[in-house]
N, C-alpha and C. Protein backbone atom coordinates (compact mmCIF):
# COMPACT_ATOMS: atom_id res chain seq x y z
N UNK A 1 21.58 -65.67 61.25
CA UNK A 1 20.48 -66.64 61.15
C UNK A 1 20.56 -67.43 59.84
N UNK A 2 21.88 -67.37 59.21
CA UNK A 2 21.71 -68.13 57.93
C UNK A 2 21.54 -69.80 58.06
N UNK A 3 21.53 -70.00 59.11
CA UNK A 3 21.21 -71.66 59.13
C UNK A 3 20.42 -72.00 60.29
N UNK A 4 19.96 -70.97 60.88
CA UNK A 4 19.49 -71.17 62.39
C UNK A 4 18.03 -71.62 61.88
N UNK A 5 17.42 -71.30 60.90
CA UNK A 5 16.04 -71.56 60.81
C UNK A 5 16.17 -73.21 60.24
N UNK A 6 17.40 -73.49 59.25
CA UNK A 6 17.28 -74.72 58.83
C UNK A 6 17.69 -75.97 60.09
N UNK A 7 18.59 -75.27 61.07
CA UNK A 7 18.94 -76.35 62.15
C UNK A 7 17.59 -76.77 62.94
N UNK A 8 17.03 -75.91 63.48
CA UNK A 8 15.57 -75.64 64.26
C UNK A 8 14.74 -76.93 63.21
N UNK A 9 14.05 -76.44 62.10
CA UNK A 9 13.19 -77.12 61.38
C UNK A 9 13.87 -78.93 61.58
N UNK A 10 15.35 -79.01 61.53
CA UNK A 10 15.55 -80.71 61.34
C UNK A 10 15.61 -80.98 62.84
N UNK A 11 15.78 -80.10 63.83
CA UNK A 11 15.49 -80.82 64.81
C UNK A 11 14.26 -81.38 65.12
N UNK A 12 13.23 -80.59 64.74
CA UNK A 12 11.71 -80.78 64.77
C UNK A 12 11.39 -81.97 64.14
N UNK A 13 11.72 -82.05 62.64
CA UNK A 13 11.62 -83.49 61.86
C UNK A 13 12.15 -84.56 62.50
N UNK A 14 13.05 -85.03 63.19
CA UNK A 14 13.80 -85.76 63.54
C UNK A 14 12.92 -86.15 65.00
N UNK A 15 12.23 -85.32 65.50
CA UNK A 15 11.17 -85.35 66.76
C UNK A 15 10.18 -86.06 66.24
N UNK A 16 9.75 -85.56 65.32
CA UNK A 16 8.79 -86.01 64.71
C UNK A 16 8.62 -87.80 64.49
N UNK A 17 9.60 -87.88 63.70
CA UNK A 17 9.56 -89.79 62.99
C UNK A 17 10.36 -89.80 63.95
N UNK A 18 10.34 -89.82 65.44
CA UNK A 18 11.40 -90.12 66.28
C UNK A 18 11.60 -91.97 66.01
N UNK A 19 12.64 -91.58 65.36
CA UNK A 19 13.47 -93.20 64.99
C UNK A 19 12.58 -94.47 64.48
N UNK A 20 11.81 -94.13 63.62
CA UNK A 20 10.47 -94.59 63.26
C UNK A 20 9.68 -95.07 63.78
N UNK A 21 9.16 -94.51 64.75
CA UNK A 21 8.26 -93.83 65.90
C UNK A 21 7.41 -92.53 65.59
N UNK A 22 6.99 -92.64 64.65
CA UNK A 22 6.29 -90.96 63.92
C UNK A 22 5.72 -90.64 64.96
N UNK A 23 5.14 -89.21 65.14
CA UNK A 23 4.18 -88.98 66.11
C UNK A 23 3.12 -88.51 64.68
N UNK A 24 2.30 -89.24 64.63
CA UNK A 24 1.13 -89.61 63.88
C UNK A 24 -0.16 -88.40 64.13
N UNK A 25 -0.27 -88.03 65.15
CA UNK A 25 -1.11 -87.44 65.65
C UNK A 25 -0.76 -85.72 65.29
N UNK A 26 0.55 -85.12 65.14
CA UNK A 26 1.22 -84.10 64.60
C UNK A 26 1.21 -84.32 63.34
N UNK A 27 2.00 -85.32 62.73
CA UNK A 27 1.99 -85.47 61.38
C UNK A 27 0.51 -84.97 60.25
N UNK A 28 -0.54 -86.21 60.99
CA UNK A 28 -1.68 -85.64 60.75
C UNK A 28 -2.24 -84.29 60.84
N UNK A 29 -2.21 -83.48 61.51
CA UNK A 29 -2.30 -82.09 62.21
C UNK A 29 -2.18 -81.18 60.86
N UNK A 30 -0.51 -81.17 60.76
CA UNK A 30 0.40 -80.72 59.84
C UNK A 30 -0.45 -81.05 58.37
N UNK A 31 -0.82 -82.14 57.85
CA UNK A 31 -1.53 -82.71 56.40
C UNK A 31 -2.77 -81.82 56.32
N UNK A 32 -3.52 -81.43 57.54
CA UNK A 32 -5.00 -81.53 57.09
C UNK A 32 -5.03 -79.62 57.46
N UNK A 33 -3.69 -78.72 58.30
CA UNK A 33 -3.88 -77.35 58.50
C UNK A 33 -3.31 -76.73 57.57
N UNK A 34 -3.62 -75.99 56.55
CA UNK A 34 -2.88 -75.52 55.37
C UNK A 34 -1.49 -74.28 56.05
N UNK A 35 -1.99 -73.89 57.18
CA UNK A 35 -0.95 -72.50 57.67
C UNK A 35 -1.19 -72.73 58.74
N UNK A 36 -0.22 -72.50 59.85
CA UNK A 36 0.19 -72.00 61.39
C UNK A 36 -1.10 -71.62 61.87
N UNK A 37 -1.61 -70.77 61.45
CA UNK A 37 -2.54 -70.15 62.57
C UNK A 37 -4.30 -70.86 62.04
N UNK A 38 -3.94 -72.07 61.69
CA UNK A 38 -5.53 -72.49 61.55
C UNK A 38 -5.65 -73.65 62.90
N UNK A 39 -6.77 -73.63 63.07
CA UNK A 39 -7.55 -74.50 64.54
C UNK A 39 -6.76 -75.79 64.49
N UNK A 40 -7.06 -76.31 63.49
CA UNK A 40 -6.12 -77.84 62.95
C UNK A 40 -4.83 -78.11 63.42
N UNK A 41 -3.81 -76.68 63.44
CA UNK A 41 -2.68 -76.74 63.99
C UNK A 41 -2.31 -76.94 65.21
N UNK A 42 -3.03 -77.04 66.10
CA UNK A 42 -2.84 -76.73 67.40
C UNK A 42 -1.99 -77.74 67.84
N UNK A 43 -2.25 -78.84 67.19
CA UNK A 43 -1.37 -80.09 67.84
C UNK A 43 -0.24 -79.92 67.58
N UNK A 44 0.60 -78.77 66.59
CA UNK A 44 1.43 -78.86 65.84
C UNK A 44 2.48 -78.19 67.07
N UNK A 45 1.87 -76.97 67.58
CA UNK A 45 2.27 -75.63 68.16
C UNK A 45 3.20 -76.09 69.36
N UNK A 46 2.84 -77.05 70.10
CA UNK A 46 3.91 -77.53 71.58
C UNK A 46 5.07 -78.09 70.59
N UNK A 47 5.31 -79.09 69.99
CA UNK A 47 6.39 -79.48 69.74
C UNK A 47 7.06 -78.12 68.80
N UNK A 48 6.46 -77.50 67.86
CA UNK A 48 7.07 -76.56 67.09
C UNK A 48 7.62 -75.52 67.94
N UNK A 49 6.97 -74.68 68.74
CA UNK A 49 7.21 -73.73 69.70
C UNK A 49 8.20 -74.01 71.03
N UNK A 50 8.33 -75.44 71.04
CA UNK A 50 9.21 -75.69 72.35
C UNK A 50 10.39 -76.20 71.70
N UNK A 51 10.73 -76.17 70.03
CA UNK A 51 12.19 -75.83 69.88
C UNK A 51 12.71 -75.22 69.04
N UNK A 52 11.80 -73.71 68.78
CA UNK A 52 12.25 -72.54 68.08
C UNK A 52 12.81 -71.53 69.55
N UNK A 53 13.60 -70.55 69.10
CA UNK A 53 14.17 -69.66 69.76
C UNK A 53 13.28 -68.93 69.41
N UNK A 54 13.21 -68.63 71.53
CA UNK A 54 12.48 -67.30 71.06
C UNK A 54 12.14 -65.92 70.65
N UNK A 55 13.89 -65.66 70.65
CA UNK A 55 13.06 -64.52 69.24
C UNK A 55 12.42 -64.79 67.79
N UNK A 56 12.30 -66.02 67.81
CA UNK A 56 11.49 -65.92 66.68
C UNK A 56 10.18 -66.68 66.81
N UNK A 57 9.76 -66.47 67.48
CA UNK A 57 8.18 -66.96 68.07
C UNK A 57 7.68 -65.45 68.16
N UNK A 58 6.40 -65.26 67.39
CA UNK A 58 6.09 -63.51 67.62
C UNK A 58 5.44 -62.94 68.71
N UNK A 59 5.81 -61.90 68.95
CA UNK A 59 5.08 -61.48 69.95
C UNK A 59 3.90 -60.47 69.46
N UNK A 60 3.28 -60.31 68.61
CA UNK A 60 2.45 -59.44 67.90
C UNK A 60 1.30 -59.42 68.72
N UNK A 61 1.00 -57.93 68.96
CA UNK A 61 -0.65 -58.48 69.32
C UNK A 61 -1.70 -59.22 69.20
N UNK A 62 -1.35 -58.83 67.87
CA UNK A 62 -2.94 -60.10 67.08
C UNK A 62 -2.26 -61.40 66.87
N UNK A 63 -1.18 -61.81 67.10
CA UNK A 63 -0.68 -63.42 66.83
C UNK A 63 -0.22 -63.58 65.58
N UNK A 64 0.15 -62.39 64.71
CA UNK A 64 0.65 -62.73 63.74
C UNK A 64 1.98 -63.54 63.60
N UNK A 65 1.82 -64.54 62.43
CA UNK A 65 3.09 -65.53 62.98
C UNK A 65 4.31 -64.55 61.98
N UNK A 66 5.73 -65.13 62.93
CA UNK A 66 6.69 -64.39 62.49
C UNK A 66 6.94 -64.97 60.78
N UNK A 67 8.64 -64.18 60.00
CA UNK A 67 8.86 -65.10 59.55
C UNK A 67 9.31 -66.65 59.19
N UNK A 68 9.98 -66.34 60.64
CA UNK A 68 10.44 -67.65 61.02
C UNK A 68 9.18 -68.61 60.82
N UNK A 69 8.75 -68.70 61.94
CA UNK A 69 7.48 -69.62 62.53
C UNK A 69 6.72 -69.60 60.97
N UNK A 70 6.50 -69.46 60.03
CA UNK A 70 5.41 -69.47 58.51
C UNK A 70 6.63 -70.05 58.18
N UNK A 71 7.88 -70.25 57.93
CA UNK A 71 9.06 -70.93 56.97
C UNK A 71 9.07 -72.00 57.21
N UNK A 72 9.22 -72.02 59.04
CA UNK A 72 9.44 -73.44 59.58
C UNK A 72 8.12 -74.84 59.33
N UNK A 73 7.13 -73.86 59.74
CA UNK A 73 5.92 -74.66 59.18
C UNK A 73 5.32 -75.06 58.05
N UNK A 74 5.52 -74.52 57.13
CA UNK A 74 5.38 -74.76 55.91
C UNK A 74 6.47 -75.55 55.46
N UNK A 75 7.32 -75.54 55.64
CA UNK A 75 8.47 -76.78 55.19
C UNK A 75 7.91 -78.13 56.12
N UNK A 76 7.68 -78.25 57.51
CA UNK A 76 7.06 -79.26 58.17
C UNK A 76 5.95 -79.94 57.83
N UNK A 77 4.93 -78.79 57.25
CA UNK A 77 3.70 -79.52 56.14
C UNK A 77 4.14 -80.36 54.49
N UNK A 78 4.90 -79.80 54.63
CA UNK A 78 5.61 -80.46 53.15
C UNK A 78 6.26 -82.28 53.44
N UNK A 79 7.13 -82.04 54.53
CA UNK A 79 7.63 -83.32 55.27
C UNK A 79 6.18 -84.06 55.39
N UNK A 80 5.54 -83.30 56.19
CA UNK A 80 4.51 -84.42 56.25
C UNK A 80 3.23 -85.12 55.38
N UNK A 81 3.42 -84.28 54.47
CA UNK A 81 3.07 -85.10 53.21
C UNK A 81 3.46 -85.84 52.54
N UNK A 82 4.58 -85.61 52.55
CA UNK A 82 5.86 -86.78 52.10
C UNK A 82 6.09 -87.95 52.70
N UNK A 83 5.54 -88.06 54.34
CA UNK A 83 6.36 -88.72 54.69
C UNK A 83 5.13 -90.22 55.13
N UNK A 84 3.91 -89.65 54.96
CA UNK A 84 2.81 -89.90 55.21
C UNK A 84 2.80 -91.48 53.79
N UNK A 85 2.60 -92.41 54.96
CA UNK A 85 2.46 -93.89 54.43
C UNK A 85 4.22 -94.56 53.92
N UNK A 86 5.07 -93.67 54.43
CA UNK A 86 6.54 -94.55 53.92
C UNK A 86 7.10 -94.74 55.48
N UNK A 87 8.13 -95.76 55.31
CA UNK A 87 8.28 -96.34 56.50
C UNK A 87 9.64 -95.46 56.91
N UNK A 88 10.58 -95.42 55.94
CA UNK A 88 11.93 -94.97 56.30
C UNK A 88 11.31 -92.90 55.94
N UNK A 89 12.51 -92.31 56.55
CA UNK A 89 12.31 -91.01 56.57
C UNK A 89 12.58 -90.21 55.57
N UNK A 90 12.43 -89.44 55.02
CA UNK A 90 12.35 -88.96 53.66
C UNK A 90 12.71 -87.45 53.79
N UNK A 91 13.64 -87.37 54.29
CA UNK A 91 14.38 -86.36 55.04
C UNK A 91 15.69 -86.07 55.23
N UNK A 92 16.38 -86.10 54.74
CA UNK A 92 17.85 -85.70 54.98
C UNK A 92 18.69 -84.42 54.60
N UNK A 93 19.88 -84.39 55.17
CA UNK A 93 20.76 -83.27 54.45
C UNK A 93 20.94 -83.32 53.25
N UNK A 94 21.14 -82.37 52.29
CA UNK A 94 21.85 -82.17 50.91
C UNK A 94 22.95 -81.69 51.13
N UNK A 95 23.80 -81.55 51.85
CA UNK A 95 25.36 -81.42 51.95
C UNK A 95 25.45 -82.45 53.25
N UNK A 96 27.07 -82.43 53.21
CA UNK A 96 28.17 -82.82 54.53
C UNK A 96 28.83 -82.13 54.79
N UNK A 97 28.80 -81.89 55.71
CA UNK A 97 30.17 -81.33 56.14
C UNK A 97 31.45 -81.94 55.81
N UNK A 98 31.08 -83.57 56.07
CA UNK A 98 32.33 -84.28 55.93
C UNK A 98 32.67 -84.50 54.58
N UNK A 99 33.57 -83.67 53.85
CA UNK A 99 33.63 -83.64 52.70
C UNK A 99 34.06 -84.79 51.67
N UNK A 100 34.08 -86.29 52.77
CA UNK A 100 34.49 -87.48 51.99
C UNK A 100 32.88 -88.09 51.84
N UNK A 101 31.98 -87.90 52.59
CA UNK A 101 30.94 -88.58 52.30
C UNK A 101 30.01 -87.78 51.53
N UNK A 102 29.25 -88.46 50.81
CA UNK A 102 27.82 -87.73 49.45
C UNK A 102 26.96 -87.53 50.81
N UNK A 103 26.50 -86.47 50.45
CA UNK A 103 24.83 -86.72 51.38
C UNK A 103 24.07 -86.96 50.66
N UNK A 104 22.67 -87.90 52.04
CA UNK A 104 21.88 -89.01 51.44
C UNK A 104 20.70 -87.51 51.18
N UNK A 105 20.59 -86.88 51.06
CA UNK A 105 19.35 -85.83 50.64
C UNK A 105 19.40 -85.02 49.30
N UNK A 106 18.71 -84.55 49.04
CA UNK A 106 18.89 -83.23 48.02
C UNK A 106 17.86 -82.39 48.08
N UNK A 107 18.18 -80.93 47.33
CA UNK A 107 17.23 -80.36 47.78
C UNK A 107 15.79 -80.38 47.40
N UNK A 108 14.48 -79.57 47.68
CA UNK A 108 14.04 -80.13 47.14
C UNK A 108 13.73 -79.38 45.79
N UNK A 109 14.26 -78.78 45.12
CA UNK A 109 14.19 -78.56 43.53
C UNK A 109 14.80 -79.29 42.81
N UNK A 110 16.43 -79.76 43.29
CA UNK A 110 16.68 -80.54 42.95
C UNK A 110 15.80 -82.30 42.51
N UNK A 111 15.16 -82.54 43.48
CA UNK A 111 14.51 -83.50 43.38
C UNK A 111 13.39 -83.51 42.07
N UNK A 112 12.72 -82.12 42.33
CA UNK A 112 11.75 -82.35 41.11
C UNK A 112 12.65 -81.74 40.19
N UNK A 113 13.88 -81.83 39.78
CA UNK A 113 14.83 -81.82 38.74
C UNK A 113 14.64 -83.22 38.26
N UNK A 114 14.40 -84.17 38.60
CA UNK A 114 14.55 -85.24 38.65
C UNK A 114 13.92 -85.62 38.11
N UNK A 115 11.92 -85.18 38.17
CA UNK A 115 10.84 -85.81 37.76
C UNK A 115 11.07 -84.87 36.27
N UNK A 116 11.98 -84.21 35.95
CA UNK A 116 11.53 -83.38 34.45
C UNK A 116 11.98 -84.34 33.50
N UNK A 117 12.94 -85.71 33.66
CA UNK A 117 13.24 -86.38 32.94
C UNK A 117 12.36 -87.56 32.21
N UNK A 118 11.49 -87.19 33.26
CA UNK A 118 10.17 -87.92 32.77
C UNK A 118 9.28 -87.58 31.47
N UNK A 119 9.18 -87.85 30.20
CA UNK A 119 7.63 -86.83 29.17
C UNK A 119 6.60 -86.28 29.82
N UNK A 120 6.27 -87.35 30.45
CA UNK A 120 4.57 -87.38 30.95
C UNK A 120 4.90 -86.40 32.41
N UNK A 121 5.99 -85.91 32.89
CA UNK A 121 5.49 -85.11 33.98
C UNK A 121 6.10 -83.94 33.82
N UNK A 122 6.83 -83.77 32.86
CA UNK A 122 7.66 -82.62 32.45
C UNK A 122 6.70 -81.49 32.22
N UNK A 123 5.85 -81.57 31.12
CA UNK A 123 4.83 -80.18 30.73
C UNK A 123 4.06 -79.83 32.52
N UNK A 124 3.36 -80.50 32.85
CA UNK A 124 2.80 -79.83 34.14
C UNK A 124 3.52 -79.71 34.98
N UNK A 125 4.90 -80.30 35.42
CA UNK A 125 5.74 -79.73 36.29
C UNK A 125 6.49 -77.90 36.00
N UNK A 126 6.94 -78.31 34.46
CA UNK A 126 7.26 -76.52 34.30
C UNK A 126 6.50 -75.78 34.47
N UNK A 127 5.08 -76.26 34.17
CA UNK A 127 3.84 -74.93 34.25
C UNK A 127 3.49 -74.88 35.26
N UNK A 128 4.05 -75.59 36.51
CA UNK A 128 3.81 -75.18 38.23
C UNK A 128 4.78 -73.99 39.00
N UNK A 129 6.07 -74.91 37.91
CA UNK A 129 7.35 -73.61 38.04
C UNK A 129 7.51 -72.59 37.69
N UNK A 130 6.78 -72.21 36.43
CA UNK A 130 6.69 -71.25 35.72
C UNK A 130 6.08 -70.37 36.98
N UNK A 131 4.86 -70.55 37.02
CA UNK A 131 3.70 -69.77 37.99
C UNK A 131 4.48 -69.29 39.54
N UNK A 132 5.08 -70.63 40.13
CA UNK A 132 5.86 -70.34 41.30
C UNK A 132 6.95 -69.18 41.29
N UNK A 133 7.81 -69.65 40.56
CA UNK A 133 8.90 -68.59 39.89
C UNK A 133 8.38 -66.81 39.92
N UNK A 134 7.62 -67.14 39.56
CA UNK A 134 6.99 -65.33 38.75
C UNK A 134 6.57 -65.14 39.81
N UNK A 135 5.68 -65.44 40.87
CA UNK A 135 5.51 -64.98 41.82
C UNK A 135 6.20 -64.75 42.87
N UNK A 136 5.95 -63.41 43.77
CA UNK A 136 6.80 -62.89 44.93
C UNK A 136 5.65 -62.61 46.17
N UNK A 137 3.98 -63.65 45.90
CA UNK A 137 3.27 -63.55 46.99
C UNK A 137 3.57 -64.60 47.99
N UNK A 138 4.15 -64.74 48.93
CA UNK A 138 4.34 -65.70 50.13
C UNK A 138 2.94 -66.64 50.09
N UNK A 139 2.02 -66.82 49.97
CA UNK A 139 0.93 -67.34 49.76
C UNK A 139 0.50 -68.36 48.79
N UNK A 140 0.50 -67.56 47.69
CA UNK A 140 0.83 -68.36 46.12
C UNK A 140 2.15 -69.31 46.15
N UNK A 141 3.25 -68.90 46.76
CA UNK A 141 4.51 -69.60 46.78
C UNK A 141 4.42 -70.85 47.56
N UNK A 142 3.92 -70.46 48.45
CA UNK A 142 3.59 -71.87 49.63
C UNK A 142 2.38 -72.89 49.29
N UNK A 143 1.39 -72.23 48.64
CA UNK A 143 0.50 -73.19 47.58
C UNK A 143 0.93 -73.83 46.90
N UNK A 144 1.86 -72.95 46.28
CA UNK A 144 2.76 -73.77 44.69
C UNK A 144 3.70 -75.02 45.35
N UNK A 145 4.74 -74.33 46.45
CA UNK A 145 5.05 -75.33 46.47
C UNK A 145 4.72 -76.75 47.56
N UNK A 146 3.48 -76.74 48.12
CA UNK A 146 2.95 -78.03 48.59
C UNK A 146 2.22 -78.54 48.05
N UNK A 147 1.51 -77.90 46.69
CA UNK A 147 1.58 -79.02 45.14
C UNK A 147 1.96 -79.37 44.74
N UNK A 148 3.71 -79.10 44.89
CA UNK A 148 4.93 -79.68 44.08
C UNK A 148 5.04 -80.67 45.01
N UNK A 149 4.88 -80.76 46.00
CA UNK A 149 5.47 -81.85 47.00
C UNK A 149 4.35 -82.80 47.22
N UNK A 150 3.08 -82.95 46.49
CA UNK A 150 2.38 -83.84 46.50
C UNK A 150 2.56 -84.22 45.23
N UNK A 151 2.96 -83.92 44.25
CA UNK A 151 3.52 -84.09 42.75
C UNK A 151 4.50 -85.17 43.29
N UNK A 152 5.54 -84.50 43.86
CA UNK A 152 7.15 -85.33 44.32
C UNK A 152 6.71 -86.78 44.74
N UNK A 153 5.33 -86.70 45.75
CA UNK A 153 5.69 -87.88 46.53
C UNK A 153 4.90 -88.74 45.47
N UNK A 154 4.02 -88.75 44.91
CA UNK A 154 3.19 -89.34 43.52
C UNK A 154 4.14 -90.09 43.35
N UNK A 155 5.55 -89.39 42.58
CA UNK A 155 6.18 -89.95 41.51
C UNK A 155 7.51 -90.59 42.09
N UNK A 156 8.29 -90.32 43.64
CA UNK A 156 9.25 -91.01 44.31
C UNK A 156 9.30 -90.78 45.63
N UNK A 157 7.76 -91.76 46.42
CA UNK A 157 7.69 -91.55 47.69
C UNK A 157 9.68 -91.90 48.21
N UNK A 158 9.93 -92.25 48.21
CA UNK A 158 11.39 -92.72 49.14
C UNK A 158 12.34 -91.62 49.21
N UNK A 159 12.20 -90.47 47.83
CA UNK A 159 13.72 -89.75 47.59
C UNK A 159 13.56 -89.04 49.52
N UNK A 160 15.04 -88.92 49.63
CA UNK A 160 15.27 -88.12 50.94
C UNK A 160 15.39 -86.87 50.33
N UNK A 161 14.71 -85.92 50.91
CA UNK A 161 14.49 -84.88 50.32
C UNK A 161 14.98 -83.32 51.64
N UNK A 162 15.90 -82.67 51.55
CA UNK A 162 16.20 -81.64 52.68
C UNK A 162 15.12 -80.02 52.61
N UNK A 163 14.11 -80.83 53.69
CA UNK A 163 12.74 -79.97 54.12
C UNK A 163 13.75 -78.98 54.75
N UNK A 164 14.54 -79.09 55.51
CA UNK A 164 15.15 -78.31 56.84
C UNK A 164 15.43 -76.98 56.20
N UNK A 165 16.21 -77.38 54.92
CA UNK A 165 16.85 -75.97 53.88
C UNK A 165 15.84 -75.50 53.05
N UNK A 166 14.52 -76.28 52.75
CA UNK A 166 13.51 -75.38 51.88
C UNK A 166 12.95 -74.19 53.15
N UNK A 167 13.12 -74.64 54.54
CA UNK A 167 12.46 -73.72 55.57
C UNK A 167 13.63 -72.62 55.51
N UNK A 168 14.67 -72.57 55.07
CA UNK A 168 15.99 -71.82 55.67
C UNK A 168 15.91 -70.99 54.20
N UNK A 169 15.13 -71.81 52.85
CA UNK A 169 15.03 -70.42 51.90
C UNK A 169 13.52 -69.59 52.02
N UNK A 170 12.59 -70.67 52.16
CA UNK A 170 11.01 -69.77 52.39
C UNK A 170 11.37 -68.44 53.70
N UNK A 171 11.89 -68.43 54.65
CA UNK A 171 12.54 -67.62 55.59
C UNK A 171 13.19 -66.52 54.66
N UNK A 172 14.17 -66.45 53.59
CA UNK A 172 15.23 -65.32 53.04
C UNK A 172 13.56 -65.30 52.24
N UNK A 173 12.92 -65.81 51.90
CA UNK A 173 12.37 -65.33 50.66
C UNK A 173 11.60 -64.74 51.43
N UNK A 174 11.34 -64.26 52.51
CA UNK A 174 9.89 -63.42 53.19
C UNK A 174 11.01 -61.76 53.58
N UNK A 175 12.23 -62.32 53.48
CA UNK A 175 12.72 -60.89 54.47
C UNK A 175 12.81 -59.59 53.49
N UNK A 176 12.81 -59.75 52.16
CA UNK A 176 12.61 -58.71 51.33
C UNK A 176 12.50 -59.27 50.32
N UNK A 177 12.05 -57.88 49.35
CA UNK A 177 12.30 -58.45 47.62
C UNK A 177 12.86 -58.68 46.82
N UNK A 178 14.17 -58.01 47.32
CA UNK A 178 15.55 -58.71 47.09
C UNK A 178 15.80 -59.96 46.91
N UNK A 179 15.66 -60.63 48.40
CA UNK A 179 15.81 -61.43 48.56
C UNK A 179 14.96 -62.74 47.88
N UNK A 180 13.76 -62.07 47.72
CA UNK A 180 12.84 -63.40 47.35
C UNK A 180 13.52 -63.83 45.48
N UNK A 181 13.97 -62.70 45.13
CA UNK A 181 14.48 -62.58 43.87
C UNK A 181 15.58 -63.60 43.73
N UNK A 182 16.36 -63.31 44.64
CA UNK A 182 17.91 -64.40 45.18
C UNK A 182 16.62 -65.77 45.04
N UNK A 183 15.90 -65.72 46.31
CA UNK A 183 15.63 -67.35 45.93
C UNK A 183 15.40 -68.01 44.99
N UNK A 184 14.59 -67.48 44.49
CA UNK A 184 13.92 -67.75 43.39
C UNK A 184 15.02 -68.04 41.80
N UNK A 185 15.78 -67.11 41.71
CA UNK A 185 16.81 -67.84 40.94
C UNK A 185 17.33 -69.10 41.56
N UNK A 186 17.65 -69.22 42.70
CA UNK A 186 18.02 -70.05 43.23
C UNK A 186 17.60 -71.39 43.03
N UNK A 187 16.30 -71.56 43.34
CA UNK A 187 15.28 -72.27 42.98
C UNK A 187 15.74 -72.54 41.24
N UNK A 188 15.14 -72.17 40.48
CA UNK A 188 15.67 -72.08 38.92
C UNK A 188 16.68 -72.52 38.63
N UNK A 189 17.71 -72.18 39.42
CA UNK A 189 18.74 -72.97 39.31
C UNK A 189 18.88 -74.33 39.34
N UNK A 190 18.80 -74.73 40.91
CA UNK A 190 18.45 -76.17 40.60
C UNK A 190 17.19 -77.23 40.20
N UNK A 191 16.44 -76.40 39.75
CA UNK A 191 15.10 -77.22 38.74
C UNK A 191 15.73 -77.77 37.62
N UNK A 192 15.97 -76.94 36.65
CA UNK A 192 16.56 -76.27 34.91
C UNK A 192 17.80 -76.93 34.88
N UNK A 193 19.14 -77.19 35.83
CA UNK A 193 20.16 -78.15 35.59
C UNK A 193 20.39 -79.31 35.31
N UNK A 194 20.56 -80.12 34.99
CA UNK A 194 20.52 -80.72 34.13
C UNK A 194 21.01 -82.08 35.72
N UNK A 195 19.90 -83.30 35.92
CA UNK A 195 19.99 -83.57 37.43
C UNK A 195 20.83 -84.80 37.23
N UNK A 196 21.22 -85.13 38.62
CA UNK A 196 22.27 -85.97 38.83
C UNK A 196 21.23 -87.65 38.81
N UNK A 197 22.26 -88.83 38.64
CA UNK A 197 21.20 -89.97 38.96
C UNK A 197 20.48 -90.14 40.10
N UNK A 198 20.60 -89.50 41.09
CA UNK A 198 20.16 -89.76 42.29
C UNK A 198 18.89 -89.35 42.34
N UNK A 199 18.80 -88.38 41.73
CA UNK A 199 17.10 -88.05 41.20
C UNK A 199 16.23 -88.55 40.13
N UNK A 200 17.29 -88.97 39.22
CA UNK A 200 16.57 -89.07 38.30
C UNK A 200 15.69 -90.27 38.32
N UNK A 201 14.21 -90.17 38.10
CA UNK A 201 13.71 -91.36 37.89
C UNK A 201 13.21 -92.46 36.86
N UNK A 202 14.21 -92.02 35.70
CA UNK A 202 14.26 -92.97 34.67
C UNK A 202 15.51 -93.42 34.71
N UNK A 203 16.32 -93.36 35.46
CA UNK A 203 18.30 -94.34 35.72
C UNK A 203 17.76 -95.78 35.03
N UNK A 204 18.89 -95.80 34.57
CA UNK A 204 18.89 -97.65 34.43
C UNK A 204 18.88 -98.16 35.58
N UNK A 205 18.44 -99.49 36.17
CA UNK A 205 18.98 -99.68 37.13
C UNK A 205 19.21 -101.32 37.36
N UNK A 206 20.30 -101.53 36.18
CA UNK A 206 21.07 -102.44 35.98
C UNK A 206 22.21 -102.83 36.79
């Protein structure tokens, strides 16, 4: 499943702004339900559920959502905050396969790598990271980061940003504590590096 959750999530996005054709009515859904299992979501649940596999749709008595289904959605609420009032899609891969072409995305730490080059957004962006980082509550993490992604779109509604792979790490970061540890450096990693122009939003742009 190391990419199965991130393939799933971009098929969904790609449903979504079908060819800039948003479905507006989901999008919205997604902005105003903070998690999967609130009333708000409901509009969300046919398109989300009719192209996840189903073993990972839960079968729990009480409806508890899997990990899948909380990764996938929460990266989809993020998209749709982002994507909410721009015309082109704000969504892409951060790799190729095709190893001659750049991809038009990055991830999204990478991206707010981008906004640290800024003075004025640098101090409250680390002290979001700081807090995110240290924590290993799935809850707090998904708070933290759909404040970061209303931060992101503030400061560069357009960057294409790869939602598909933040769903494919919120997923490793639920399956143990191990793992959430892996992400989370991970994460750190590409915040703290030192970012390419494509993020950055002070480039010359001469």
């Amino acid at each position: 499943m190391e990419n199965e959750i991130a393939a799933t999530t971009a098929r969904i996005i790609n449903k979504l702004y079908g060819n800039g054709e948003p479905d507006k009515a989901v999008l919205a859904s997604l902005r105003a339900a903070d998690t999967i299992d609130s009333k708000r979501a409901q509009a969300v649940w046919q398109v989300l559920f009719s192209e996840m596999s189903e073993k990972d749709i839960s079968n729990d008595p009480t409806g508890r959502p899997t990990y899948a289904e909380t990764a996938i959605y929460t990266a989809l609420r993020c998209y749709a905050i982002h994507q909410q009032a721009v015309e082109d899609s704000v969504y892409a891969q951060s790799f190729s396969k095709d190893k001659t072409k750049n991809p038009e995305g990055v991830t999204f730490f990478n991206a707010l790598a981008g906004l640290r080059t800024n003075d004025e957004t640098r101090v409250a962006l680390d002290r979001r990271m700081q807090a995110l980082l240290a924590s290993r509550n799935l809850a707090n993490t998904v708070k933290s980061i759909t404040q970061l992604t209303r931060i992101l779109k503030a400061n560069n509604r357009t960057l294409k940003v790869d939602y598909a792979q933040l769903a494919q790490d919120l997923f490793f970061f639920e399956t143990s504590f191990k793992m959430s540890n892996r992400i989370c450096l991970k994460w750190g990693q590409q915040y703290y590096r030192q970012p390419s122009k494509k993020v950055n939003n002070n480039e010359d742009k001469d």
